[in-house]
N, C-alpha and C. Protein backbone atom coordinates (compact mmCIF):
# COMPACT_ATOMS: atom_id res chain seq x y z
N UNK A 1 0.83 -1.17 0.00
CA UNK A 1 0.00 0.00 0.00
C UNK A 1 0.88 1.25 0.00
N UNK A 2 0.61 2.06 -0.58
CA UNK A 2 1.39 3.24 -1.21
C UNK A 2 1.21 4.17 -0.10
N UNK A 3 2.17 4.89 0.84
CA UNK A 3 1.49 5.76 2.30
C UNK A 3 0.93 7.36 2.14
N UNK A 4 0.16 7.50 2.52
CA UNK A 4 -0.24 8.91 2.24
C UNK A 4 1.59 10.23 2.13
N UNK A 5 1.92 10.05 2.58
CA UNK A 5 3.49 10.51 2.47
C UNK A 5 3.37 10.53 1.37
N UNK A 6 3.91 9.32 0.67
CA UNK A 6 4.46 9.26 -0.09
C UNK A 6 3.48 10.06 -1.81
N UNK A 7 2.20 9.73 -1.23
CA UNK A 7 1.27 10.53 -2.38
C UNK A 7 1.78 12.59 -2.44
N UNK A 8 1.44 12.38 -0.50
CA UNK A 8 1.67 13.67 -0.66
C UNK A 8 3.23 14.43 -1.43
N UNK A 9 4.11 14.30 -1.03
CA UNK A 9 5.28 14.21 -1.70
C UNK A 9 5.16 14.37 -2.89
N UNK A 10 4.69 13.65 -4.29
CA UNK A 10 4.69 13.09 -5.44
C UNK A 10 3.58 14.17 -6.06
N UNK A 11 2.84 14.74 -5.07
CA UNK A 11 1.64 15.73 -5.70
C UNK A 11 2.53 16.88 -6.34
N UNK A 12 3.34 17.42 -4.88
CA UNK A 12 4.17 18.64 -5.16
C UNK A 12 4.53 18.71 -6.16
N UNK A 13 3.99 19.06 -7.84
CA UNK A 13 4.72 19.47 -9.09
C UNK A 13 5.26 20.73 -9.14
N UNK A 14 5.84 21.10 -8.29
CA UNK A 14 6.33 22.87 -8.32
C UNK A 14 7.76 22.60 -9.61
N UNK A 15 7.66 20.97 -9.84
CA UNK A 15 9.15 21.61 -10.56
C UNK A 15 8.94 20.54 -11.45
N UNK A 16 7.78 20.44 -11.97
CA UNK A 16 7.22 19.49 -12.99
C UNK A 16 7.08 20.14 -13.99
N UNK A 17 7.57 19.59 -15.35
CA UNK A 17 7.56 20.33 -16.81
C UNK A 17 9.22 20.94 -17.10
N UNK A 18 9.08 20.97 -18.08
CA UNK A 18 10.69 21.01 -18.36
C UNK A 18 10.55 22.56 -19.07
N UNK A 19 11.92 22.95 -19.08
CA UNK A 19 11.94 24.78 -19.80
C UNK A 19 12.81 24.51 -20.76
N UNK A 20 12.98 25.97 -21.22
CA UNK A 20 13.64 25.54 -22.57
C UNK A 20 15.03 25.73 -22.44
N UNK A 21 15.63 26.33 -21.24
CA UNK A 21 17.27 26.88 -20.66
C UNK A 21 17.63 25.90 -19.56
N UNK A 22 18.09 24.69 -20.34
CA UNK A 22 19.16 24.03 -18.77
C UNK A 22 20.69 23.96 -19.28
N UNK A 23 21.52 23.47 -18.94
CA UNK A 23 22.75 23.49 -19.14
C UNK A 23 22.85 21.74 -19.31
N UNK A 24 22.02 20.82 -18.74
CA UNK A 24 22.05 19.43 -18.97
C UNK A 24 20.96 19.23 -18.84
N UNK A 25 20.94 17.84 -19.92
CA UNK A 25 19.66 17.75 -19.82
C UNK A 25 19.85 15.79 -20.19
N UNK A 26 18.60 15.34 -19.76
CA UNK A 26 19.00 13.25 -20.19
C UNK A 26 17.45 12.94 -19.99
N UNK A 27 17.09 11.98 -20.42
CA UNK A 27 15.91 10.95 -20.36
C UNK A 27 16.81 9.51 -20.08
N UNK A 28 16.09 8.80 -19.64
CA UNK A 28 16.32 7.75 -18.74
C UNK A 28 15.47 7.05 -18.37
N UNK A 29 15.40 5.29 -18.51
CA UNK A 29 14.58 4.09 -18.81
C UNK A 29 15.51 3.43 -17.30
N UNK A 30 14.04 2.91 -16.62
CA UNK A 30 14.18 2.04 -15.86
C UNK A 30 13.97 0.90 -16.30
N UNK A 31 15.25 -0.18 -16.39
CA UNK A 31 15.23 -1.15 -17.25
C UNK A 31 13.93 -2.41 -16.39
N UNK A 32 14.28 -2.35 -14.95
CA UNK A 32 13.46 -3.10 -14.34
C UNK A 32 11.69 -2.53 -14.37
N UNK A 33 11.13 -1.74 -14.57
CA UNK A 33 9.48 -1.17 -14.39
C UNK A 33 9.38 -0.81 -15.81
N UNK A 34 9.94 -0.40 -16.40
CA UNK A 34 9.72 0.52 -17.59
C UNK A 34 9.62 2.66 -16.91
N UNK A 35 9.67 2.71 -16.04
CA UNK A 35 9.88 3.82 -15.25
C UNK A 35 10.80 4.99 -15.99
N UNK A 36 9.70 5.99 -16.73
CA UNK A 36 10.86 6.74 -17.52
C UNK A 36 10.84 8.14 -16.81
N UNK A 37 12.51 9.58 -17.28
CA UNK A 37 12.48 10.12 -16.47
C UNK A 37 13.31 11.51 -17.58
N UNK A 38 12.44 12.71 -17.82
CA UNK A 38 13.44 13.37 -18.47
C UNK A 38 13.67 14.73 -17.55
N UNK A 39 15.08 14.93 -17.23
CA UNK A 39 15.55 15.84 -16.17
C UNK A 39 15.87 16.98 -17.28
N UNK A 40 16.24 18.47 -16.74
CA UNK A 40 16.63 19.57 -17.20
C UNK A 40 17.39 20.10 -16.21
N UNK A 41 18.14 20.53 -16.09
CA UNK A 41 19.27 21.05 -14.92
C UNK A 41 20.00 22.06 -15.31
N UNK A 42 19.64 23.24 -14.71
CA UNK A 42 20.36 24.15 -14.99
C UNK A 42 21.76 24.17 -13.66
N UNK A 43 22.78 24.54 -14.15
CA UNK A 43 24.04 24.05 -13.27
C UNK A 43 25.24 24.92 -13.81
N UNK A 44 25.96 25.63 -12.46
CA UNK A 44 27.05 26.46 -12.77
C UNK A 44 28.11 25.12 -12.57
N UNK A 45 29.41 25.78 -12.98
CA UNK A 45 30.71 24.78 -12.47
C UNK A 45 30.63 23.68 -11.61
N UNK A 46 30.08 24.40 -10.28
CA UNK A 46 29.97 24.35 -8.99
C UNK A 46 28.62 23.92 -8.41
N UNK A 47 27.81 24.48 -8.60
CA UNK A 47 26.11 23.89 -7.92
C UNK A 47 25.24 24.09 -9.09
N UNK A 48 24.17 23.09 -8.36
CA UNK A 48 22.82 23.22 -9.44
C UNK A 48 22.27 24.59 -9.32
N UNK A 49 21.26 24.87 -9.91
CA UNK A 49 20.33 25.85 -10.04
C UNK A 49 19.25 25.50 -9.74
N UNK A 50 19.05 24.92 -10.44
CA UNK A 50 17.72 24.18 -10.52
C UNK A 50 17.39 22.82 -11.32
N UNK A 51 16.50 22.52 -11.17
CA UNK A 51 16.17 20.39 -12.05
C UNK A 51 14.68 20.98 -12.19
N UNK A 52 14.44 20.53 -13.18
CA UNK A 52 13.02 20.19 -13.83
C UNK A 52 13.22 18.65 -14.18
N UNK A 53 11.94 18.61 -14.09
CA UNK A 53 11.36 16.84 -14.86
C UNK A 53 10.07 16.62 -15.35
N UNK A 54 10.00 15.29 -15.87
CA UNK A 54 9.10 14.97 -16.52
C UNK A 54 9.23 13.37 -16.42
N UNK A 55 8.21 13.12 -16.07
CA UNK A 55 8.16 11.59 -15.74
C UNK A 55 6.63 10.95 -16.32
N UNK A 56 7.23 9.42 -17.40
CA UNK A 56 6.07 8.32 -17.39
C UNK A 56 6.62 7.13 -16.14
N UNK A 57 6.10 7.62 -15.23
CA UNK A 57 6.27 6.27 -13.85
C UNK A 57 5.45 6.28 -12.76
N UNK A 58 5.98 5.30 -12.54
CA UNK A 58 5.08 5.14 -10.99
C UNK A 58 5.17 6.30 -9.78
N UNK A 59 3.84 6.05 -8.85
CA UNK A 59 4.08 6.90 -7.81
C UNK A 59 5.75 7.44 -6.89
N UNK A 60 5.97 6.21 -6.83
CA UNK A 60 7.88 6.09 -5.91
C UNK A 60 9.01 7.51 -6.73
N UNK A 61 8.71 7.21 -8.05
CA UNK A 61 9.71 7.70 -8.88
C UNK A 61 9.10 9.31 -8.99
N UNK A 62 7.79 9.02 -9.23
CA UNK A 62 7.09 10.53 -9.40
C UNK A 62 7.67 11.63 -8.05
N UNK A 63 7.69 10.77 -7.00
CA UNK A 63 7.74 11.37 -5.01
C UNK A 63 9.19 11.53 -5.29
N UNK A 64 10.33 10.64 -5.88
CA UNK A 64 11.31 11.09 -5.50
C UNK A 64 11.64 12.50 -6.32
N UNK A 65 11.13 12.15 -7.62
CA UNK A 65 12.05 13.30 -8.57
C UNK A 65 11.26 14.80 -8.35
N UNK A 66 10.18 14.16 -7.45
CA UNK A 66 9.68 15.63 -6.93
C UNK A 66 10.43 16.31 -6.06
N UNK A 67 10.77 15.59 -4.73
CA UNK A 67 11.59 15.87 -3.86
C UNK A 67 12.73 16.12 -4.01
N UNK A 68 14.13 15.39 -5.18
CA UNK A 68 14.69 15.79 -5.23
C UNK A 68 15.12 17.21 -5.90
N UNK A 69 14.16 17.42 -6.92
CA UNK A 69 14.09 18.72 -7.56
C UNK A 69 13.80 20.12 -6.75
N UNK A 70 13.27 19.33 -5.58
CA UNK A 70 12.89 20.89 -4.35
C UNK A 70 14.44 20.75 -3.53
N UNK A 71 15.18 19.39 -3.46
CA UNK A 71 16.24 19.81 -2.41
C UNK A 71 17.64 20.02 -3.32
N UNK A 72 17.86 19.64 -4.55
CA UNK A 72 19.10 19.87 -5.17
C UNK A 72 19.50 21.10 -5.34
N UNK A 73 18.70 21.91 -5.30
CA UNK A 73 18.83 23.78 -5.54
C UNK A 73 20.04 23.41 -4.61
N UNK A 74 21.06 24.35 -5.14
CA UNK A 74 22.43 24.57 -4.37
C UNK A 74 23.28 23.70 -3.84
N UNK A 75 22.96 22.20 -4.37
CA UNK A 75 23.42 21.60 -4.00
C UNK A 75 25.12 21.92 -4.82
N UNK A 76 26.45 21.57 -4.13
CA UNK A 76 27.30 21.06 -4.48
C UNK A 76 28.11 20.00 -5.42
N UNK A 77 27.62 20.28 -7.04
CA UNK A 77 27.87 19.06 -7.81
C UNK A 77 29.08 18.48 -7.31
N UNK A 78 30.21 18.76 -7.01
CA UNK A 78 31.09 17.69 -6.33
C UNK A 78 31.08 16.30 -5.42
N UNK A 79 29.80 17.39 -5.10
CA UNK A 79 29.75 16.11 -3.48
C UNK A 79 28.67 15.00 -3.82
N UNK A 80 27.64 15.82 -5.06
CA UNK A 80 26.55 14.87 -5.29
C UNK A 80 26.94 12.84 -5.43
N UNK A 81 28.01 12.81 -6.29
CA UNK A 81 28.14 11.23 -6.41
C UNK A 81 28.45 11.04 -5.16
N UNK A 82 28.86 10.89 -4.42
CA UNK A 82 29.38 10.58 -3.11
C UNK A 82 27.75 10.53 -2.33
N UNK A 83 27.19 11.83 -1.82
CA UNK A 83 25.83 11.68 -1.53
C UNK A 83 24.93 10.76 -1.63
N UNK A 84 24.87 10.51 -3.35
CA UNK A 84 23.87 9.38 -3.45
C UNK A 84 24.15 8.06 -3.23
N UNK A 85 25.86 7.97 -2.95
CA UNK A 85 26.49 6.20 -3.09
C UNK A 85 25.79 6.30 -1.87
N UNK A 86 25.89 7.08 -0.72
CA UNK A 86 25.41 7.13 0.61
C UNK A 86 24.03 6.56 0.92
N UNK A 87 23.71 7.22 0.54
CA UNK A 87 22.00 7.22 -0.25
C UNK A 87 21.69 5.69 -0.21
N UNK A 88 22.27 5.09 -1.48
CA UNK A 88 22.20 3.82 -1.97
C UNK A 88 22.43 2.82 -0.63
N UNK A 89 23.64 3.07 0.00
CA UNK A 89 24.43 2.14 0.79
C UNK A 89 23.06 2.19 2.12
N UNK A 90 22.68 3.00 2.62
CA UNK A 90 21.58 3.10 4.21
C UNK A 90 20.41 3.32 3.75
N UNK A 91 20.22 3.35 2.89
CA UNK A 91 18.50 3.35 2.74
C UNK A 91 17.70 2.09 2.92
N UNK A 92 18.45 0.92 2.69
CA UNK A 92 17.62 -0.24 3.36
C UNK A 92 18.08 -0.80 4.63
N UNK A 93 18.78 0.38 5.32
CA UNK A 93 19.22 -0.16 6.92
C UNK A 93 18.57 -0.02 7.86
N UNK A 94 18.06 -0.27 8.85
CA UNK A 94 17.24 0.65 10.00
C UNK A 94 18.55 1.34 10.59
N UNK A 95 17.63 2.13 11.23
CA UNK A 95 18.46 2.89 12.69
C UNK A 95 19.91 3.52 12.40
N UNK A 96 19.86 3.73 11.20
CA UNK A 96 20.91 4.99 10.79
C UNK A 96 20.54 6.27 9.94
N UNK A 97 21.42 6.83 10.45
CA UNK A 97 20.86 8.43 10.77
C UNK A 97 20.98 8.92 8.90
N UNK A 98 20.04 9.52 8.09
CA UNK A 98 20.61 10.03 6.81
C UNK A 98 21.30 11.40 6.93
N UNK A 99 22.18 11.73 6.60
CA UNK A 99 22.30 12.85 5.97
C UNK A 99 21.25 13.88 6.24
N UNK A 100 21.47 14.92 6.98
CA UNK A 100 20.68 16.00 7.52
C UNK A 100 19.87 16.68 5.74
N UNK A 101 20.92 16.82 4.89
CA UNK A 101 20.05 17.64 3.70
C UNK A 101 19.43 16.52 3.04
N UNK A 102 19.36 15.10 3.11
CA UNK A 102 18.68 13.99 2.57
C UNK A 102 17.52 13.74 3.55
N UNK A 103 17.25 13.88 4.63
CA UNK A 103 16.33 13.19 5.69
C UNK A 103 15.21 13.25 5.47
N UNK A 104 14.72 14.29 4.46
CA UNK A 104 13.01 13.66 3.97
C UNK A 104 13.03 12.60 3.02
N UNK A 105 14.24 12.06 2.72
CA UNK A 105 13.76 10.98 1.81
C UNK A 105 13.74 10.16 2.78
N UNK A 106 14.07 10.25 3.74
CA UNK A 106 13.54 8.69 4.85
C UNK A 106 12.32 8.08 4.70
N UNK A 107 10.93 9.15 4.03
CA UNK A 107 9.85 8.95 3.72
C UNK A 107 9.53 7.55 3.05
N UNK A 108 10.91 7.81 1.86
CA UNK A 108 10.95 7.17 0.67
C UNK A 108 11.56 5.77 1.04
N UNK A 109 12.65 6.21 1.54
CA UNK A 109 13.98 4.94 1.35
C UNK A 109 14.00 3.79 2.59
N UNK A 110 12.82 3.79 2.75
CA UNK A 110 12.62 2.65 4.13
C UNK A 110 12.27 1.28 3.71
N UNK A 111 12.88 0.57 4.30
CA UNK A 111 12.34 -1.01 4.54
C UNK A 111 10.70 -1.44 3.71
N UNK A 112 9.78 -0.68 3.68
CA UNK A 112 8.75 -1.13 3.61
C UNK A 112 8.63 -0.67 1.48
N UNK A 113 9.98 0.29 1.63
CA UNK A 113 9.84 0.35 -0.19
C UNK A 113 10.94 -0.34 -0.78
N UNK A 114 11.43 -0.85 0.04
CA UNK A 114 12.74 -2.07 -0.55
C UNK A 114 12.75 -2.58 -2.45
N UNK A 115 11.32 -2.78 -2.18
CA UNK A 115 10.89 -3.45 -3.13
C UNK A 115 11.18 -2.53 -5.17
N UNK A 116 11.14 -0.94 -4.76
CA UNK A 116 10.90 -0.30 -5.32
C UNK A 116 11.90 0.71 -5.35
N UNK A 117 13.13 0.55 -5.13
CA UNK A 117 14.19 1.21 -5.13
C UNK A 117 14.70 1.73 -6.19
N UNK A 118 14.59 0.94 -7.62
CA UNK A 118 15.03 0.88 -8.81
C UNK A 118 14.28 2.24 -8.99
N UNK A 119 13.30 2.22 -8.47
CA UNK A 119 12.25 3.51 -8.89
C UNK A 119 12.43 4.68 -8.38
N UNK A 120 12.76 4.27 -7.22
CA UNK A 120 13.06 5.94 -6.13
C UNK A 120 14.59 6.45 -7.15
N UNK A 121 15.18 5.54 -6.97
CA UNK A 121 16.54 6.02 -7.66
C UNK A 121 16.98 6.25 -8.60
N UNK A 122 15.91 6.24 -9.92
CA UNK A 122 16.08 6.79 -11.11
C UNK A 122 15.98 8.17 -11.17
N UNK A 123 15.89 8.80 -10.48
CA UNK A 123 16.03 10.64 -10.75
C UNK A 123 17.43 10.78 -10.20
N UNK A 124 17.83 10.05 -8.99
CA UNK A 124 19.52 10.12 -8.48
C UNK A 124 20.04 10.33 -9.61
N UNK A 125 20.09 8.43 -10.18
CA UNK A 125 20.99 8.10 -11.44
C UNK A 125 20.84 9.19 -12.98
N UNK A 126 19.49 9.23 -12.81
CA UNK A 126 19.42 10.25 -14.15
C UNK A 126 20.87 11.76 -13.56
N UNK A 127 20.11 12.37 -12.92
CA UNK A 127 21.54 13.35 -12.39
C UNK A 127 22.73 12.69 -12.66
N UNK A 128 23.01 11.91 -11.68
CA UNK A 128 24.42 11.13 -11.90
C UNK A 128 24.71 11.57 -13.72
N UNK A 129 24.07 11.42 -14.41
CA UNK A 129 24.57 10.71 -16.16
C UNK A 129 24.04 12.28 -16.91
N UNK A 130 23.56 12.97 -16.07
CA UNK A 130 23.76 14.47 -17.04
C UNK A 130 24.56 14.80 -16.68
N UNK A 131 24.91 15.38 -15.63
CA UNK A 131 26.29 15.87 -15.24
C UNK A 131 27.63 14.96 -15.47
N UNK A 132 27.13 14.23 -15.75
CA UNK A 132 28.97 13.41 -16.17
C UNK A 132 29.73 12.78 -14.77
N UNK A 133 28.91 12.44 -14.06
CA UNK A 133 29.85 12.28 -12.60
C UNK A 133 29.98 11.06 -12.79
């Protein structure tokens, strides 16, 4: 059963629809769901600007690439690959602490969505492969 969280989350389109000015941009196939994902990223040297998307997928993937598009603003492209290996490595652990600028995805990355990871983590990986990291 899909948790009200996680709907709510996935509603937020504040950064749904793509523009016509990013600096990177990728579409991206979840080989396991069919879960597709096209990002826009506007990005200096140094940090994002901003991510737009556009998604044919499921609820999981819809919640993450929502969420991540509200928390990547300013993020540090350096640190991002490192972040998400993090990401990857404790999200199916209990009782460890995430990452203070990641901790609403705890919503997401718990035990009870194990199942559906491939999905949460296709907006990560899409980033990962525009930016070249």
């Amino acid at each position: 059963m899909i948790s009200k969280d996680i709907i709510k989350i996935a509603s937020n389109t504040s950064n749904f629809g793509l523009k016509k000015k990013y600096s990177h941009k990728i579409s991206l196939k979840n080989s396991y769901c069919g879960d597709k994902i096209t990002l826009g990223i506007v990005a200096s040297k140094k940090k994002i600007k901003s991510m737009n998307y556009e998604t044919e997928s499921c609820v999981y993937c819809e919640a993450s690439a929502s969420l991540l598009s509200r928390k990547i603003k300013n993020f540090n492209i350096k640190d991002l690959k490192d972040d998400f290996v993090v990401l990857k490595r404790i999200s199916n652990k209990k009782n460890i602490k995430f990452p203070r600028k990641y901790s609403e995805f705890r919503k997401l990355l718990n035990s009870d969505n194990f199942n559906r990871f491939s999905c949460i983590f296709l907006p990560f990986d899409a980033v990962i492969k525009a930016l070249k990291l």
